[in-house]
PDB file of N, CA and C in Angstrom:
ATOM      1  N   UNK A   1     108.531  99.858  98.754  1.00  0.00           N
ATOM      2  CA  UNK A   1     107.793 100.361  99.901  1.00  0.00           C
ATOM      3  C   UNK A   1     107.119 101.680  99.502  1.00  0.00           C
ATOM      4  N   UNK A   2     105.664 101.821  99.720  1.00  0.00           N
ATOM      5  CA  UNK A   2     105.037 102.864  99.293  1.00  0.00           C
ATOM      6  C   UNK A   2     105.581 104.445 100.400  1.00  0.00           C
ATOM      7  N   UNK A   3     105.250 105.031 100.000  1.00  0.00           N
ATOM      8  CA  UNK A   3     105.464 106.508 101.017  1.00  0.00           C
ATOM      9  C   UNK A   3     104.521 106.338 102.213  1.00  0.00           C
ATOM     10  N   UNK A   4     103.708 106.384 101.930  1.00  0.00           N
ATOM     11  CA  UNK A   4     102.421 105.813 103.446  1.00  0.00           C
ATOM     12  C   UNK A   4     103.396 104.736 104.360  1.00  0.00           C
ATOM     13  N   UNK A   5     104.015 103.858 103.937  1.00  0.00           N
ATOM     14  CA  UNK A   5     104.805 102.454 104.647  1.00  0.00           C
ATOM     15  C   UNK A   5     105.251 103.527 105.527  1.00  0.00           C
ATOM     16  N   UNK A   6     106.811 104.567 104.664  1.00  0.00           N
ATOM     17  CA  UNK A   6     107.504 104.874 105.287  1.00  0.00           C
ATOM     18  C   UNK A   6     107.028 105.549 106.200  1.00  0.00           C
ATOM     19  N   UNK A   7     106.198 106.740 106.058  1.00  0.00           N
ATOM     20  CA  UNK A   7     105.474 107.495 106.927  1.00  0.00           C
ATOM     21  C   UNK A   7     105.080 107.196 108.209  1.00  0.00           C
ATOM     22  N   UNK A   8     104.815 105.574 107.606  1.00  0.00           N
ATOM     23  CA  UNK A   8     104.218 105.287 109.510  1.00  0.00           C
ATOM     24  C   UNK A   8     104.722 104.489 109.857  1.00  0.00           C
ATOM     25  N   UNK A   9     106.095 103.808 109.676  1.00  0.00           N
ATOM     26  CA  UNK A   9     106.981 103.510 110.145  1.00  0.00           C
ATOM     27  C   UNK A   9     107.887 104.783 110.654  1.00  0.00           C
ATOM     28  N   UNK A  10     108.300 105.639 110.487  1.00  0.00           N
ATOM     29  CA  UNK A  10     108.543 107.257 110.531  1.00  0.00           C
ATOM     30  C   UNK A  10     107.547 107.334 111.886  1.00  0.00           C
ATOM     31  N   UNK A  11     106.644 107.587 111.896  1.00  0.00           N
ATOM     32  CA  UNK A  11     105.774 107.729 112.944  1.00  0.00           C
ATOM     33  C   UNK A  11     105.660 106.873 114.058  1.00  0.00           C
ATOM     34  N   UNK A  12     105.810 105.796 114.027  1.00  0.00           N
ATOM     35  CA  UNK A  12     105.758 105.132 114.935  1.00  0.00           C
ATOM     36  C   UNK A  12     107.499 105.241 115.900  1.00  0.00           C
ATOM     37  N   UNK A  13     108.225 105.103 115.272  1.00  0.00           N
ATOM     38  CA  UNK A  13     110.009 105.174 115.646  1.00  0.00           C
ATOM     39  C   UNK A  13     109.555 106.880 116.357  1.00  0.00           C
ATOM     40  N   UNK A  14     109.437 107.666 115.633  1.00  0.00           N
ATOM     41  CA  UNK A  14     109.302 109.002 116.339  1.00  0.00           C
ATOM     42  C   UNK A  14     108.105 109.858 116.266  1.00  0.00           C
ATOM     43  N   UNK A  15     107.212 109.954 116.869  1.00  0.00           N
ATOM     44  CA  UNK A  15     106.192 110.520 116.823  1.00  0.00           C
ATOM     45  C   UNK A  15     106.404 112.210 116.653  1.00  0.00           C
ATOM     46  N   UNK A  16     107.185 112.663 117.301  1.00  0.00           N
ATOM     47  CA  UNK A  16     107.833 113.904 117.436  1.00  0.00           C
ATOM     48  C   UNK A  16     108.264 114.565 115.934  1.00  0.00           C
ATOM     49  N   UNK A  17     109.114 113.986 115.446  1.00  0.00           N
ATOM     50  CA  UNK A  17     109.335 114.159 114.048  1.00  0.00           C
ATOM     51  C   UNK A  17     108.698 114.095 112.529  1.00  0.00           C
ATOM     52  N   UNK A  18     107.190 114.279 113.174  1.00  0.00           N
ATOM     53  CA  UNK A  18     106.557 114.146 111.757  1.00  0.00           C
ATOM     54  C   UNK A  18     106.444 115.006 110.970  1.00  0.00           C
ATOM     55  N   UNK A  19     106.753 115.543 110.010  1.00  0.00           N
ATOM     56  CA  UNK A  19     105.940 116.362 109.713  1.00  0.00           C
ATOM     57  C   UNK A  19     104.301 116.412 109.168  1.00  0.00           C
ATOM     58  N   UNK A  20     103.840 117.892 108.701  1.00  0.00           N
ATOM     59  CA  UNK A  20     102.760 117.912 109.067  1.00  0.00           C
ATOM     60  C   UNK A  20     101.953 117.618 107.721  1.00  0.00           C
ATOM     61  N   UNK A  21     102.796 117.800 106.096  1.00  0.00           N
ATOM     62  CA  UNK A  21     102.417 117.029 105.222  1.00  0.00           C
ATOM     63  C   UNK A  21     102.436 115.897 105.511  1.00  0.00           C
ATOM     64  N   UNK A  22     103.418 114.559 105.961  1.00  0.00           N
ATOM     65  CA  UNK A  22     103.534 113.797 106.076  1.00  0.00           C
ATOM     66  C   UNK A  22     102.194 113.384 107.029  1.00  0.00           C
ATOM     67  N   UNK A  23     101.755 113.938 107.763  1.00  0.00           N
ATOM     68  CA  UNK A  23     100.807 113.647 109.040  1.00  0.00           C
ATOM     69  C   UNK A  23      99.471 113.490 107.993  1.00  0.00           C
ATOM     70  N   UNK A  24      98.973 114.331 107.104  1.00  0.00           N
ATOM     71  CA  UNK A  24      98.238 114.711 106.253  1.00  0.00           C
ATOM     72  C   UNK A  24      98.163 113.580 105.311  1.00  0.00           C
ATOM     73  N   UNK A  25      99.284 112.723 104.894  1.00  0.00           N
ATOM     74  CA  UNK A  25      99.594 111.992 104.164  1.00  0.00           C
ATOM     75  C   UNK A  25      99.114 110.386 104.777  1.00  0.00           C
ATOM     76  N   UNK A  26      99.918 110.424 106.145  1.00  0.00           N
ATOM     77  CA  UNK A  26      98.770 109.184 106.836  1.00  0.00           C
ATOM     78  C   UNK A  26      97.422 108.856 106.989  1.00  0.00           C
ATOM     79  N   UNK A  27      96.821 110.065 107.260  1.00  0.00           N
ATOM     80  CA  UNK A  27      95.304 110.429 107.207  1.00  0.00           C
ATOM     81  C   UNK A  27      95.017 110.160 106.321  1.00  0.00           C
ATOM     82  N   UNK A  28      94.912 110.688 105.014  1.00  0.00           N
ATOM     83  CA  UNK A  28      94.463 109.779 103.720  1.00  0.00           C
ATOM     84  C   UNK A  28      94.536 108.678 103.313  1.00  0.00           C
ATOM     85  N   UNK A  29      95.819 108.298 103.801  1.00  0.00           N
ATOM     86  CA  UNK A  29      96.458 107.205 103.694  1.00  0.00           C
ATOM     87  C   UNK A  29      95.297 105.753 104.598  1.00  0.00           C
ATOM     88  N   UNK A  30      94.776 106.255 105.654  1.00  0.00           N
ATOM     89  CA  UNK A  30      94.141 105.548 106.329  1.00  0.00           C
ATOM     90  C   UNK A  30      92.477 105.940 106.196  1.00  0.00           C
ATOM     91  N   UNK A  31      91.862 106.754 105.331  1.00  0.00           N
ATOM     92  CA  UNK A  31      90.942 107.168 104.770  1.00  0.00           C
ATOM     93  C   UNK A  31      90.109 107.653 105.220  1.00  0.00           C
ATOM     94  N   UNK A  32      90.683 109.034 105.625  1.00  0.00           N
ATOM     95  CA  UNK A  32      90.417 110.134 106.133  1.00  0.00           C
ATOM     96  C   UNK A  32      90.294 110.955 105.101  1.00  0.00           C
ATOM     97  N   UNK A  33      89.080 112.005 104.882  1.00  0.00           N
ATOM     98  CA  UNK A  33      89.054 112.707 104.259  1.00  0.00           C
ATOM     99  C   UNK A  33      89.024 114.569 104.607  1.00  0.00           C
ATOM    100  N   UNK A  34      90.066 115.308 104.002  1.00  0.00           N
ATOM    101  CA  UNK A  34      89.711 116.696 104.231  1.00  0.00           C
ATOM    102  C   UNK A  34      87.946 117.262 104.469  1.00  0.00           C
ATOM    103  N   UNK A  35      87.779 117.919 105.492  1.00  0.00           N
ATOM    104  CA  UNK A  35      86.491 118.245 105.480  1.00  0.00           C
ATOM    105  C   UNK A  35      86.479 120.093 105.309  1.00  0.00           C
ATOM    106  N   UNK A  36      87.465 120.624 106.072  1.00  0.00           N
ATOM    107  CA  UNK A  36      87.432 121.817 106.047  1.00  0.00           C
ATOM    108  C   UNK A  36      88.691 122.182 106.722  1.00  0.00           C
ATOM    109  N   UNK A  37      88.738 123.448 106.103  1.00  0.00           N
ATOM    110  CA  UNK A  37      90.375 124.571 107.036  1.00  0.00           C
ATOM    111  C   UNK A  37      89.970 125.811 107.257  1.00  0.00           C
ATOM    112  N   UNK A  38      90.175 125.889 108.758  1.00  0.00           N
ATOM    113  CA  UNK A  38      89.203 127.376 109.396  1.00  0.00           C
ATOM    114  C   UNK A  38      90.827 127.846 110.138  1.00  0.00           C
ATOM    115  N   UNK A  39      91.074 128.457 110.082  1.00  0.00           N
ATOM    116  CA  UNK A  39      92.330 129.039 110.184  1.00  0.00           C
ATOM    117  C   UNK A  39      93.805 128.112 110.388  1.00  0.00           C
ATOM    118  N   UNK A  40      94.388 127.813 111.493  1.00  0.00           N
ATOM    119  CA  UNK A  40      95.509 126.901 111.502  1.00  0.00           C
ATOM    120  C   UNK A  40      94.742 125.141 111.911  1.00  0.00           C
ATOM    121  N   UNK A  41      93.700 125.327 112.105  1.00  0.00           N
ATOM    122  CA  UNK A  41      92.894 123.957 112.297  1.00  0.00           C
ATOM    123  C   UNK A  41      92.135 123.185 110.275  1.00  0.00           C
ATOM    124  N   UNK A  42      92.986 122.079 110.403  1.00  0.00           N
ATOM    125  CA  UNK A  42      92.096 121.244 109.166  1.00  0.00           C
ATOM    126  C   UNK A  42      91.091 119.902 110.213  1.00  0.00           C
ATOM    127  N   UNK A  43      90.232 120.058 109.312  1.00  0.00           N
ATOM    128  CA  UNK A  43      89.367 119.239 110.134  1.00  0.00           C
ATOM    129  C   UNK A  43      89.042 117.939 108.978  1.00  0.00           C
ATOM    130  N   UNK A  44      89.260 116.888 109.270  1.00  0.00           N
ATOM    131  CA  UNK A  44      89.041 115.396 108.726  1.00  0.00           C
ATOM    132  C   UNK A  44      88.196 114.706 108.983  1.00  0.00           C
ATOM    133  N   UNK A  45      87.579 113.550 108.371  1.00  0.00           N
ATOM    134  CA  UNK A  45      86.700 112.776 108.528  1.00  0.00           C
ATOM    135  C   UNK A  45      87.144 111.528 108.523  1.00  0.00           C
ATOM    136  N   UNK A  46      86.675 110.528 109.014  1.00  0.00           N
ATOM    137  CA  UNK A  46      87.352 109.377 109.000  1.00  0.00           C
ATOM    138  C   UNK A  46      85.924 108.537 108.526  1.00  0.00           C
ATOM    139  N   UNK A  47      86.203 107.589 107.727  1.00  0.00           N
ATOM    140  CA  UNK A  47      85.761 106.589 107.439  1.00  0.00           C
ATOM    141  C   UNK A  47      84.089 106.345 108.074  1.00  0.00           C
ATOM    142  N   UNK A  48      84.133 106.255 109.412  1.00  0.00           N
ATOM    143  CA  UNK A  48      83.129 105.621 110.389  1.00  0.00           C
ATOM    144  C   UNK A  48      82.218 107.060 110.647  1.00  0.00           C
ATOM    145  N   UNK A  49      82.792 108.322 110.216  1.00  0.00           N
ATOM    146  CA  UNK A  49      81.778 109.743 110.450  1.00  0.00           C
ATOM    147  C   UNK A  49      82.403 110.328 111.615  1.00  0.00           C
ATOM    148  N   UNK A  50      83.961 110.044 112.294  1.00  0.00           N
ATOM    149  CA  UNK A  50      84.188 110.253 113.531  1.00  0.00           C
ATOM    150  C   UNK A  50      85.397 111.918 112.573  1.00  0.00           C
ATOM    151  N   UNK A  51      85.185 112.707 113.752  1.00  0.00           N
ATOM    152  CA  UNK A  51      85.752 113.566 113.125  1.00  0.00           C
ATOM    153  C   UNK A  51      86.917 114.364 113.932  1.00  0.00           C
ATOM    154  N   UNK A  52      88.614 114.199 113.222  1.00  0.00           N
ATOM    155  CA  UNK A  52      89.438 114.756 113.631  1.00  0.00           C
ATOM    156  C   UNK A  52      90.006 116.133 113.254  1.00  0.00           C
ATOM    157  N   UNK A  53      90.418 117.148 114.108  1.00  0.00           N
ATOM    158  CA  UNK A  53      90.980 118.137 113.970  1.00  0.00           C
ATOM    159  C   UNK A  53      92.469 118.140 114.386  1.00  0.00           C
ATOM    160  N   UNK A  54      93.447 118.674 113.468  1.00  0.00           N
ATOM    161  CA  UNK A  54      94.766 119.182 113.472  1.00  0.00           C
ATOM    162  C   UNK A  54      95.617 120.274 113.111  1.00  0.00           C
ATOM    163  N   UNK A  55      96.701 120.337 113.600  1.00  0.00           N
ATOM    164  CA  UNK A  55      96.961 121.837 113.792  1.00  0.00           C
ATOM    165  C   UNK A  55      98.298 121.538 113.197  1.00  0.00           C
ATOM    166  N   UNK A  56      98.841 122.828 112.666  1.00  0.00           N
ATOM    167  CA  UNK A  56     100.275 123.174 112.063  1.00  0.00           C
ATOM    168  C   UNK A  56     100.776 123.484 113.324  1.00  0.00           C
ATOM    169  N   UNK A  57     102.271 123.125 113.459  1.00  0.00           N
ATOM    170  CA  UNK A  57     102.558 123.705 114.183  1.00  0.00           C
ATOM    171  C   UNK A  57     104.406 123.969 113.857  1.00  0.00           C
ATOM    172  N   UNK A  58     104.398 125.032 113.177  1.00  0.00           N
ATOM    173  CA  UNK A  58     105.537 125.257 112.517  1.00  0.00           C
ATOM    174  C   UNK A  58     106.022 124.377 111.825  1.00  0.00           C
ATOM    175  N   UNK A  59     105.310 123.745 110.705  1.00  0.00           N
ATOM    176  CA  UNK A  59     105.598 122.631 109.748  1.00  0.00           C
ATOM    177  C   UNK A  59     105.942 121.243 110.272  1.00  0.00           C
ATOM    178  N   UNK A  60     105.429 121.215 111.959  1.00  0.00           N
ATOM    179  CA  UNK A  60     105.133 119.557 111.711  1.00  0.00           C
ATOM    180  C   UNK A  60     103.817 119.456 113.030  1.00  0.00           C
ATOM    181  N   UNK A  61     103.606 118.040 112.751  1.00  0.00           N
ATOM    182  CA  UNK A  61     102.645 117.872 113.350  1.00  0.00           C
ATOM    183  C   UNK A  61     102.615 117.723 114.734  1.00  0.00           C
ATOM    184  N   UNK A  62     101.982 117.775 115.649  1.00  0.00           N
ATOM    185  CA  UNK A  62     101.631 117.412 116.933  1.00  0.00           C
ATOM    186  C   UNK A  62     101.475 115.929 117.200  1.00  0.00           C
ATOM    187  N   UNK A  63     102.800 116.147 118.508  1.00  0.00           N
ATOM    188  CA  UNK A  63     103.294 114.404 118.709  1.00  0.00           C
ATOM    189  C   UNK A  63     101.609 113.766 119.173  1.00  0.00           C
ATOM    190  N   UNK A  64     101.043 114.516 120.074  1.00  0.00           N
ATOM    191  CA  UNK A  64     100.201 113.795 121.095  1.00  0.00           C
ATOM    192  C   UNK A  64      98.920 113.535 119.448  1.00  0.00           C
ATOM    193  N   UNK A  65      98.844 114.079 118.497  1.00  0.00           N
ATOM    194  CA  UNK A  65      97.690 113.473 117.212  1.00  0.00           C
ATOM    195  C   UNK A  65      98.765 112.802 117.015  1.00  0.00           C
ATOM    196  N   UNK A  66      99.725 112.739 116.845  1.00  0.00           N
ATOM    197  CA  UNK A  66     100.241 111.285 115.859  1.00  0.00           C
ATOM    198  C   UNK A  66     100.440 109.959 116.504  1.00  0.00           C
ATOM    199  N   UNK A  67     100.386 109.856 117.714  1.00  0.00           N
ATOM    200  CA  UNK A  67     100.083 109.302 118.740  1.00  0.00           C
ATOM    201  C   UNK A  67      98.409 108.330 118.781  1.00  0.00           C
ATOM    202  N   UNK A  68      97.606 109.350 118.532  1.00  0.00           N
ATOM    203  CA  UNK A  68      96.307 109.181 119.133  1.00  0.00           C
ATOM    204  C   UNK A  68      95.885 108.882 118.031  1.00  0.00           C
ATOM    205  N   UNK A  69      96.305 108.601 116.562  1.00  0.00           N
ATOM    206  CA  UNK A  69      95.998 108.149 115.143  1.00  0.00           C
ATOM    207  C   UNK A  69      96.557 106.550 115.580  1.00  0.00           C
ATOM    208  N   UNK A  70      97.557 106.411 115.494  1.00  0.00           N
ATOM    209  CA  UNK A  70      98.796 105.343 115.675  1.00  0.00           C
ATOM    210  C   UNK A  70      97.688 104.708 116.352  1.00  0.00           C
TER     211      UNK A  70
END
């Protein structure tokens, strides 16, 4: 099982518990690309030109984006 598998199996069981490498790790994983980092916001690109922003939030990610990826 690759790390991406686990990740979003991980994500899906608990959205709450991601962390925020790991969150970072789906995004690519689903081919999203880094576009830019303007202070605690990284901003991504997805595939189709649609463009997401995410936030640290004390080393994990925000349930309601891991959610709205899923």
């Amino acid at each position: 099982m690759k790390k991406i598998d686990k990740v979003l199996a991980l994500a899906k069981r608990n959205p709450d518990g991601v962390s925020f490498r790991d969150f970072e790790t789906l995004l690519v994983g689903f081919g999203f690309r880094c576009d830019r980092q303007s202070g605690s916001h990284m901003i991504f690109i997805a595939p189709k030109g649609q463009r997401v922003s995410i936030q640290n939030r004390n080393g994990m990610a925000k349930s309601y984006q891991v959610k709205q990826l899923l």
